[in-house]
Protein backbone atom coordinates (compact mmCIF):
# COMPACT_ATOMS: atom_id res chain seq x y z
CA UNK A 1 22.34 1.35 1.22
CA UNK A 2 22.03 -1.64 -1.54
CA UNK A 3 23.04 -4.17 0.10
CA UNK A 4 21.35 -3.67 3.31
CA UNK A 5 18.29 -3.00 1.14
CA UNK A 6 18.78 -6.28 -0.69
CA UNK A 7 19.65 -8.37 2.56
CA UNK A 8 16.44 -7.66 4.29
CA UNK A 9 14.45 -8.27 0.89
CA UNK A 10 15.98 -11.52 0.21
CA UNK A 11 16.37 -12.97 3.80
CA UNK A 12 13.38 -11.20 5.72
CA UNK A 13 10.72 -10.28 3.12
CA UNK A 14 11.42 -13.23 0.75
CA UNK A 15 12.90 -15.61 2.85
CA UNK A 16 15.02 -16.65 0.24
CA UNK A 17 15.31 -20.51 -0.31
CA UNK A 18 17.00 -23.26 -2.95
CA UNK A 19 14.82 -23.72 -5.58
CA UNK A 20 12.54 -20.52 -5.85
CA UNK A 21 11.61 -19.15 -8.30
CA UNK A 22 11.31 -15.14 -7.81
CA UNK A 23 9.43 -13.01 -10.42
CA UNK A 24 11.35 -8.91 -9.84
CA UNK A 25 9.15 -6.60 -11.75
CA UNK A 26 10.72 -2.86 -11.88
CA UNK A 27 11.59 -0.16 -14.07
CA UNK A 28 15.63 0.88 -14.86
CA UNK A 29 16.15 3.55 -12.26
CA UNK A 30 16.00 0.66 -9.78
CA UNK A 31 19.47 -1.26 -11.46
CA UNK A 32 21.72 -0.27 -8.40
CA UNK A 33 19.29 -2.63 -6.01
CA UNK A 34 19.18 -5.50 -8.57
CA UNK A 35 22.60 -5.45 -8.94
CA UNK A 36 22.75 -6.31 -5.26
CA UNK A 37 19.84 -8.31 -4.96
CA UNK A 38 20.33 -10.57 -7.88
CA UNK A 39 23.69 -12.18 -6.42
CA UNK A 40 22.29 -12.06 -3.06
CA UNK A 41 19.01 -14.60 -4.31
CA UNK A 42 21.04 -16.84 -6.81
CA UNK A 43 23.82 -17.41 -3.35
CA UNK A 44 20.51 -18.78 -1.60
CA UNK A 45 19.92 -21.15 -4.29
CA UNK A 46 16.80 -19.14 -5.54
CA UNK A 47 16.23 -18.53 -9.70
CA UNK A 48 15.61 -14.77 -9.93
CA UNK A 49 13.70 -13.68 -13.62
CA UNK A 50 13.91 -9.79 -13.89
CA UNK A 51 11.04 -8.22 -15.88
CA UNK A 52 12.69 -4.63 -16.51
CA UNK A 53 10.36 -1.58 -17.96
CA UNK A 54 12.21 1.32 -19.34
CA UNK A 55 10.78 5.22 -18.23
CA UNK A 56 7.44 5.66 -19.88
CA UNK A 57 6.68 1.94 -20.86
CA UNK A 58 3.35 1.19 -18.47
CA UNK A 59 1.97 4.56 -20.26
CA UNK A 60 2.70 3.50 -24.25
CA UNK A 61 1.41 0.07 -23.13
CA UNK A 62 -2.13 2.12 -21.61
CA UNK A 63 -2.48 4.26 -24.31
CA UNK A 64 -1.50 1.60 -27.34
CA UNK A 65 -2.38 -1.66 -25.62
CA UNK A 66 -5.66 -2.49 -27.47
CA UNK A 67 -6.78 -5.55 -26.56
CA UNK A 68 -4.59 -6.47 -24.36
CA UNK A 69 -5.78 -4.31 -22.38
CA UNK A 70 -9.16 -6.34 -21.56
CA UNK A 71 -7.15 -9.48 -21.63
CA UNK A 72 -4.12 -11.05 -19.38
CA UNK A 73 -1.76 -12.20 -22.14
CA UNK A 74 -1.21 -15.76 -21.67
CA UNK A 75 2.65 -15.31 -21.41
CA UNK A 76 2.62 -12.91 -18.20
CA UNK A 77 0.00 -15.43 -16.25
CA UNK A 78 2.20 -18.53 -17.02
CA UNK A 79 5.07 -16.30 -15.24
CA UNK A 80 2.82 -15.64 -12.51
CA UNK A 81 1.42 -19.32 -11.94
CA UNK A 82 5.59 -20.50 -12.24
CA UNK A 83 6.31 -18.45 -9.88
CA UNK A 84 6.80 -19.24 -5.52
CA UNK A 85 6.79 -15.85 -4.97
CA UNK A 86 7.12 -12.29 -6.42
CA UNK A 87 8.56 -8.70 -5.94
CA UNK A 88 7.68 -5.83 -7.05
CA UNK A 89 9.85 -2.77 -6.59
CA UNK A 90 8.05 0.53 -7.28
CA UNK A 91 11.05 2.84 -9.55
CA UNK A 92 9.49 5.48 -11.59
CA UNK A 93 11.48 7.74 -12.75
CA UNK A 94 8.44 10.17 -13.24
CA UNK A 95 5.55 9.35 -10.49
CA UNK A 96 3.61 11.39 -12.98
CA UNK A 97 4.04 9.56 -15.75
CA UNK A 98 0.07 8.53 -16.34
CA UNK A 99 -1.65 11.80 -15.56
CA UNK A 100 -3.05 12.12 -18.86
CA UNK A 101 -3.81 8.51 -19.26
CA UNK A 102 -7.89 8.56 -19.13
CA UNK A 103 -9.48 7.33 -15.80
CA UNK A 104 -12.06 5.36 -17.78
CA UNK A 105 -8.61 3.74 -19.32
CA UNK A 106 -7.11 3.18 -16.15
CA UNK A 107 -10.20 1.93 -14.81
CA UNK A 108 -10.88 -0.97 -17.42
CA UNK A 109 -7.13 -1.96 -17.35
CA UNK A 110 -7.26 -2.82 -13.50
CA UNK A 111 -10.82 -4.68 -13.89
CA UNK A 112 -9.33 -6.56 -16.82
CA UNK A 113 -6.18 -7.55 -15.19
CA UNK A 114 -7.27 -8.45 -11.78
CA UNK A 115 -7.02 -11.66 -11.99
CA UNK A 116 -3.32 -11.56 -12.06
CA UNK A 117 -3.53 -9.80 -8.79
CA UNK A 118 -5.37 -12.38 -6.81
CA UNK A 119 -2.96 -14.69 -8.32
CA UNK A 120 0.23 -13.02 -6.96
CA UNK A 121 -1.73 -12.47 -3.63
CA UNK A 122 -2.13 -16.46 -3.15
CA UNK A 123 1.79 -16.65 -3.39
CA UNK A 124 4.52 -15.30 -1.30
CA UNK A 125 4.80 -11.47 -2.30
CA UNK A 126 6.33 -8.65 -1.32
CA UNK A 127 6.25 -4.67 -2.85
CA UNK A 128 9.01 -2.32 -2.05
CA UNK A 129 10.09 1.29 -2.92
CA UNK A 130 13.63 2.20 -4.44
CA UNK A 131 14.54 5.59 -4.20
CA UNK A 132 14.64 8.10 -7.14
CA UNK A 133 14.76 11.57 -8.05
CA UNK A 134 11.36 11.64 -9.51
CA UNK A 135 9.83 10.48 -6.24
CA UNK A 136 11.95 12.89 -4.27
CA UNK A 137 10.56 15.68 -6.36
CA UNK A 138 7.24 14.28 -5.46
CA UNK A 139 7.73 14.50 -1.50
CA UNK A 140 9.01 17.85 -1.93
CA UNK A 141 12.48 16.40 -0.68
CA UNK A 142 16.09 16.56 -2.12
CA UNK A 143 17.49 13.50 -3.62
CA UNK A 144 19.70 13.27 -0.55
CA UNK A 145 17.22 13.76 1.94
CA UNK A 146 14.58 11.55 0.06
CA UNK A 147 17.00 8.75 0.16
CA UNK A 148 18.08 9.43 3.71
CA UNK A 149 13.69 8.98 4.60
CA UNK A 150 13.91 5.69 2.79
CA UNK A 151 16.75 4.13 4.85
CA UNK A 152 14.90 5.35 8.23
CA UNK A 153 11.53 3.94 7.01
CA UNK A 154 13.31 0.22 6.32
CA UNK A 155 15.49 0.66 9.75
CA UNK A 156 18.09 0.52 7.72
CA UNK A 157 20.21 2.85 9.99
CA UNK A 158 20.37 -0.43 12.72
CA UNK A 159 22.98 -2.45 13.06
CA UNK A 160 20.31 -5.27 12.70
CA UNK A 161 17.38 -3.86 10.20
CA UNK A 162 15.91 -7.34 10.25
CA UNK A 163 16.05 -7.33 14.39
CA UNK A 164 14.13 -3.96 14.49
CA UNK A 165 11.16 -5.61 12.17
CA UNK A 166 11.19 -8.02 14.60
CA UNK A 167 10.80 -5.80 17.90
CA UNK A 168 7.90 -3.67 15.43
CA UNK A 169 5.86 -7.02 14.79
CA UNK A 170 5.99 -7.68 18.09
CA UNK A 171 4.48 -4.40 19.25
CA UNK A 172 2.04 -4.66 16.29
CA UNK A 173 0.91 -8.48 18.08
CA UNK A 174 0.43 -6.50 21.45
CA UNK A 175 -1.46 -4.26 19.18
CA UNK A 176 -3.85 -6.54 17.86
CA UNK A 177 -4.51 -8.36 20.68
CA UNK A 178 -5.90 -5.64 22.12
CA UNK A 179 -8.03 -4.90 19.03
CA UNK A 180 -9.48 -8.50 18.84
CA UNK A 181 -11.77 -7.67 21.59
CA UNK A 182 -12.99 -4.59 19.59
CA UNK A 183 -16.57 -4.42 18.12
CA UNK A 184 -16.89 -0.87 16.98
CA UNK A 185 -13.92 1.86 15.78
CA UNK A 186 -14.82 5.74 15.73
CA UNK A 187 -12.48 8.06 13.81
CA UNK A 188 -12.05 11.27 15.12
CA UNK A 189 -10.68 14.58 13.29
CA UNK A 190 -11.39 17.83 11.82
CA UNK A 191 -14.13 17.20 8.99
CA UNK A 192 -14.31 13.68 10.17
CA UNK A 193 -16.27 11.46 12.58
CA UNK A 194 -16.63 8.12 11.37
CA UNK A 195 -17.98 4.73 12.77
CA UNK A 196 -16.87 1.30 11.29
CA UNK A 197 -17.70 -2.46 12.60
CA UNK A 198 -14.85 -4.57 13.22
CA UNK A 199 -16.19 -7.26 15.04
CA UNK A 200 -15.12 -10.72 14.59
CA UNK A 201 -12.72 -9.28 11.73
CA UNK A 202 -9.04 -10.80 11.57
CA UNK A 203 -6.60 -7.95 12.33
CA UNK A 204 -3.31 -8.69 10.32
CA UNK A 205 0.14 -7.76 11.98
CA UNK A 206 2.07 -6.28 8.42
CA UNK A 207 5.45 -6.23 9.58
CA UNK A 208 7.44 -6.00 6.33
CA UNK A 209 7.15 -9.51 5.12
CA UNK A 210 4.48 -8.21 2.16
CA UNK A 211 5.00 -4.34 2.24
CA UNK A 212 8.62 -2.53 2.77
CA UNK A 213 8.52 -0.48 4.32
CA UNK A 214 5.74 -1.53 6.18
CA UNK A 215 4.52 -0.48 10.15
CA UNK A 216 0.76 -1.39 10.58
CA UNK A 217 -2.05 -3.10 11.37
CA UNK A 218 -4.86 -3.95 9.61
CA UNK A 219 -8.57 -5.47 9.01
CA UNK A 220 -11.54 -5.35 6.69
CA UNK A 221 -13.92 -3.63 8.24
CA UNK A 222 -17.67 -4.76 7.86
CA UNK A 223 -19.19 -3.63 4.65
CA UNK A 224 -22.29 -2.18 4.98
CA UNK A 225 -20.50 -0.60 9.04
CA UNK A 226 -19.45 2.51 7.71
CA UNK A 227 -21.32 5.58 9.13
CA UNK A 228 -20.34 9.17 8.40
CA UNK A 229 -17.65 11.49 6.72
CA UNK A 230 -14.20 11.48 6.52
CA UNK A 231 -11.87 14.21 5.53
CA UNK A 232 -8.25 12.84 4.09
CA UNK A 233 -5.84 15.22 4.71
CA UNK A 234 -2.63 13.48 2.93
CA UNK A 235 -2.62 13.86 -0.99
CA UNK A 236 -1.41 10.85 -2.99
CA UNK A 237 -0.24 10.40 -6.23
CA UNK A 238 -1.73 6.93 -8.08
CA UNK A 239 -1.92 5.28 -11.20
CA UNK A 240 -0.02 8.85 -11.94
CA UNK A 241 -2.66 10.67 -10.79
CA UNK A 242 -2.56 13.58 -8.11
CA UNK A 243 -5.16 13.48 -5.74
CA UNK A 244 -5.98 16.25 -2.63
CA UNK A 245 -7.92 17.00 -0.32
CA UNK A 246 -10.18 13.77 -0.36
CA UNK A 247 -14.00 14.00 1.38
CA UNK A 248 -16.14 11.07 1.33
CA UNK A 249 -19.53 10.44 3.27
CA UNK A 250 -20.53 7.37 4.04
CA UNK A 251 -24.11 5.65 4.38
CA UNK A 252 -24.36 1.84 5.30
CA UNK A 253 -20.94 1.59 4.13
CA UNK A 254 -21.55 3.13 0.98
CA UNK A 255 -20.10 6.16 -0.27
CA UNK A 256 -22.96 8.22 -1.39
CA UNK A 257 -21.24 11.64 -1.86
CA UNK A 258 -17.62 12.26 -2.66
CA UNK A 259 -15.63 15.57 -3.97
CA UNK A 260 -11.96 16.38 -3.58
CA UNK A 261 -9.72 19.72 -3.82
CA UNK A 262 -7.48 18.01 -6.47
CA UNK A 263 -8.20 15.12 -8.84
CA UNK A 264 -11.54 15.11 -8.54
CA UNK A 265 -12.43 13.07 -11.51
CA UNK A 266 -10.32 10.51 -11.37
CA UNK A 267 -11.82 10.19 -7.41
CA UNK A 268 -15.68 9.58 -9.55
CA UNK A 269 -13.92 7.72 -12.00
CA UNK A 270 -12.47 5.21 -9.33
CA UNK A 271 -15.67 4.89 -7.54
CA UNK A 272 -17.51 4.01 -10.89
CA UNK A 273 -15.41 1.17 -11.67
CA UNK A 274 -17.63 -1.50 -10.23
CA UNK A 275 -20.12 -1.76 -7.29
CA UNK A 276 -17.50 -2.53 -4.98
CA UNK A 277 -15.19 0.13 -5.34
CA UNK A 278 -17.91 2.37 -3.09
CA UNK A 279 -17.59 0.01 -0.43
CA UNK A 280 -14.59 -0.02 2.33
CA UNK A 281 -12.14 -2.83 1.63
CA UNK A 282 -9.25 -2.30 4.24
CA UNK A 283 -9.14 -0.32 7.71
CA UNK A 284 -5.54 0.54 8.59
CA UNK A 285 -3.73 1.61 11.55
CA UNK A 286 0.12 3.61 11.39
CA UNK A 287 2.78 2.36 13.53
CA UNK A 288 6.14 3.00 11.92
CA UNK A 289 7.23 5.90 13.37
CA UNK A 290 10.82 5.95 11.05
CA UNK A 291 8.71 7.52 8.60
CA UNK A 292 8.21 11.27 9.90
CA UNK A 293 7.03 13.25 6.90
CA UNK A 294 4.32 12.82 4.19
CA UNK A 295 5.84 11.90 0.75
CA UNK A 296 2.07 11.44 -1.05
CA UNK A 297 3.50 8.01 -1.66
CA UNK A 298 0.94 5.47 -0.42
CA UNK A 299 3.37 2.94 0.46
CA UNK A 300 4.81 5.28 3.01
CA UNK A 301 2.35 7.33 3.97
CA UNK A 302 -0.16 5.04 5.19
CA UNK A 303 2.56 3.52 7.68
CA UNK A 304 3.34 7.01 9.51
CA UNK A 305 2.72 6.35 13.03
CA UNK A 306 -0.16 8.44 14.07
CA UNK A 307 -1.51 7.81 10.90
CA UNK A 308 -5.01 5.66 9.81
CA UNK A 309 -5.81 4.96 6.31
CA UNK A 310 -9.20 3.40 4.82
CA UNK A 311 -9.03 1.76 1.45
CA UNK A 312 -11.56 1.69 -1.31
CA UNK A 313 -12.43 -1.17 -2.95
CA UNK A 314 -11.27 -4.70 -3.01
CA UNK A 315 -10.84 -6.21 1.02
CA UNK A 316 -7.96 -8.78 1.81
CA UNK A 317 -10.05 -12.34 2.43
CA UNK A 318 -7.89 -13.22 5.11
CA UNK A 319 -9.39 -10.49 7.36
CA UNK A 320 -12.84 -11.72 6.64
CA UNK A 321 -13.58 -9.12 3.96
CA UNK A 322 -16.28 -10.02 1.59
CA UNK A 323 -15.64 -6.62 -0.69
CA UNK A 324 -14.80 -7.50 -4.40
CA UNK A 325 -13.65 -4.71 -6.94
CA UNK A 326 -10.78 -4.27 -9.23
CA UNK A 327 -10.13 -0.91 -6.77
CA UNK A 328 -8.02 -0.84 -4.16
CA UNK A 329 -6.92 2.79 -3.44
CA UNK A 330 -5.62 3.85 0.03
CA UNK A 331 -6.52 6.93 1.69
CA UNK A 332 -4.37 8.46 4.49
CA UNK A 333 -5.49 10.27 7.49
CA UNK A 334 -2.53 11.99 9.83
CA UNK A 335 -4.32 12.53 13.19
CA UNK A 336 -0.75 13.78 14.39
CA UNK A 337 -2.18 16.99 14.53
CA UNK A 338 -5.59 16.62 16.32
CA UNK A 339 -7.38 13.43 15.66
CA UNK A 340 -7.95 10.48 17.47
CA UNK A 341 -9.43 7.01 17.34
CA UNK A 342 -11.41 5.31 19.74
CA UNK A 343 -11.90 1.58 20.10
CA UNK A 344 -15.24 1.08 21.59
CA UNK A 345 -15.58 3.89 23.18
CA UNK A 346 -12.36 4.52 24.94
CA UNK A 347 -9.04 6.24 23.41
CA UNK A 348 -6.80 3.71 21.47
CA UNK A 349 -4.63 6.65 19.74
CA UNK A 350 -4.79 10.39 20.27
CA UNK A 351 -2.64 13.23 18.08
CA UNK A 352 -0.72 10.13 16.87
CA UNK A 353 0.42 8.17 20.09
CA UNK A 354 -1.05 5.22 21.04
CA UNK A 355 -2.69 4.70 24.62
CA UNK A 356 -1.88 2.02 27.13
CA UNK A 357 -0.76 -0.50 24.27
């Protein structure tokens, strides 16, 4: 599985060329994949610099930080600005590891340090997943099985992985083209009917070039569009946090009432960080149909075809989202089992299969 995993980072997702420079931020459980990747990029003619974290090391930095955690220290945004383009590979050993860090902690960490994330989002980027038994335990998976879901999701079973992103992207274009001509988008579900403006919003075709695995499309809806409640009913686990059973309701695109089964306070927490992170930043629509069950890992979960997700916070400017906040916290809704959404009035998806795309 490494080195098909590091072929299609380095040749589709990085396009890996001589003289890049590639910043590789993980933690050690992901060593098997560097080990591959790292020949793999210097063969290309590319400079790979590996910032490793051992188990445990984002929490001692939260909880003993200080002052760096209201600052960027000048050493990490030099690496940045160096840097034609970046990878992060997500490789916790515990997914849990920050659950006791305080949201309010959390919170002014990510409003501190966002910066540094609109500066990796101006370069090439990409964000990955390597498999590992503390994310297994987390999708309520063996380690075998887990890592068996992780191949399907990158179309790694293919004989040409990078030839079935290709054949996705170009459904996804198909996709979009039809929802260019689309002013309003109703969401459709159990404890949900919601009504978003999309008009004259970019819709962006994410074919695994930033995300991998990846399988959707998406826009920034218009920010004061949102009309309505929405029921999530995937859990997620962020920032270490376990979150269930999401309800927000919505009022000229602000959320003005909010509660969840699980994680409630970190939920309020979030949505205090700054005015923004009440606002929609992201509408997104599931098309990757490799990825069959929920793991309550974002990165996967919010590609599940049949799926839509709706993100908090902080909008991508090149869909014409104005939304600013250090947030940006996806929320999954599987409409595989009754749900639908309808693109001005007629069906676009229904129980997780697309219409007449």
């Amino acid at each position: 599985m490494e080195r098909a995993f590091a072929q299609l980072l380095a040749d589709y997702c990085l396009e890996a060329r001589p003289g890049q420079n590639v910043l590789i931020e993980a933690q050690t459980p992901a060593l098997p994949l560097l080990q591959a990747l790292n020949p793999l990029l210097l063969e290309r003619g590319a400079y790979p610099l590996i910032l490793l974290e051992y188990p445990g090391q984002q929490r001692d930095f939260l909880l003993k930080g200080g002052e760096w955690l209201e600052r960027i220290p000048p050493i990490r945004r030099a690496l940045m600005e160096q840097a034609d383009a970046s990878l992060r590979i997500q490789s916790l050993e515990n997914p849990l590891e920050l659950s006791d860090v305080p949201s309010t902690v959390l919170s002014r960490w990510q409003k501190a340090w966002r910066p540094l994330s609109e500066l990796r989002l101006k370069k090439r980027w990409s964000l990955t997943l390597y498999p590992t038994p503390g994310y297994a335990q987390q999708a309520g998976m063996s380690s075998a099985k887990f890592r068996e879901m992780v191949e399907q999701a990158l179309f790694l079973q293919h004989p040409d992985p990078v030839a079935a992103w290709r054949e996705l992207s170009a459904f996804q274009a198909a996709l979009i083209k039809r929802l260019e001509k689309v002013s309003q988008i109703r969401i459709e579900a159990p404890g949900t009917d919601l009504h978003l403006w999309v008009e004259g919003r970019t819709w962006i075709n994410s074919d695994g070039k930033r995300n991998m695995p990846s399988g959707e499309v998406f826009t920034g809806p218009w920010e004061h569009s949102a009309e309505g409640e929405v029921r999530f009913n995937l859990p997620a686990v962020v920032s270490g946090q376990r979150v269930e059973g999401v309800y927000l309701r919505f009022e000229r695109g602000r959320v003005v009432e909010a509660r969840a089964e699980r994680g409630e306070e970190y939920l309020l927490g979030m949505l205090e960080a700054d005015p923004g992170a009440r606002f929609l930043g992201e509408l997104g629509i599931g098309t990757n149909y490799g990825i069959q069950h929920p793991t309550g890992i974002v990165l996967f979960d919010e590609k599940i075809g049949g799926s839509v997700h709706l993100a908090l916070g902080n909008s991508y400017p090149e869909t014409g989202g104005t939304n600013r906040s250090a947030v940006h916290w996806d929320l999954v809704l599987d409409l595989r089992q009754g749900g639908r959404i309808l693109a001005d009035g007629e069906v676009l998806q229904e129980d997780g299969k697309f219409v007449e795309v």
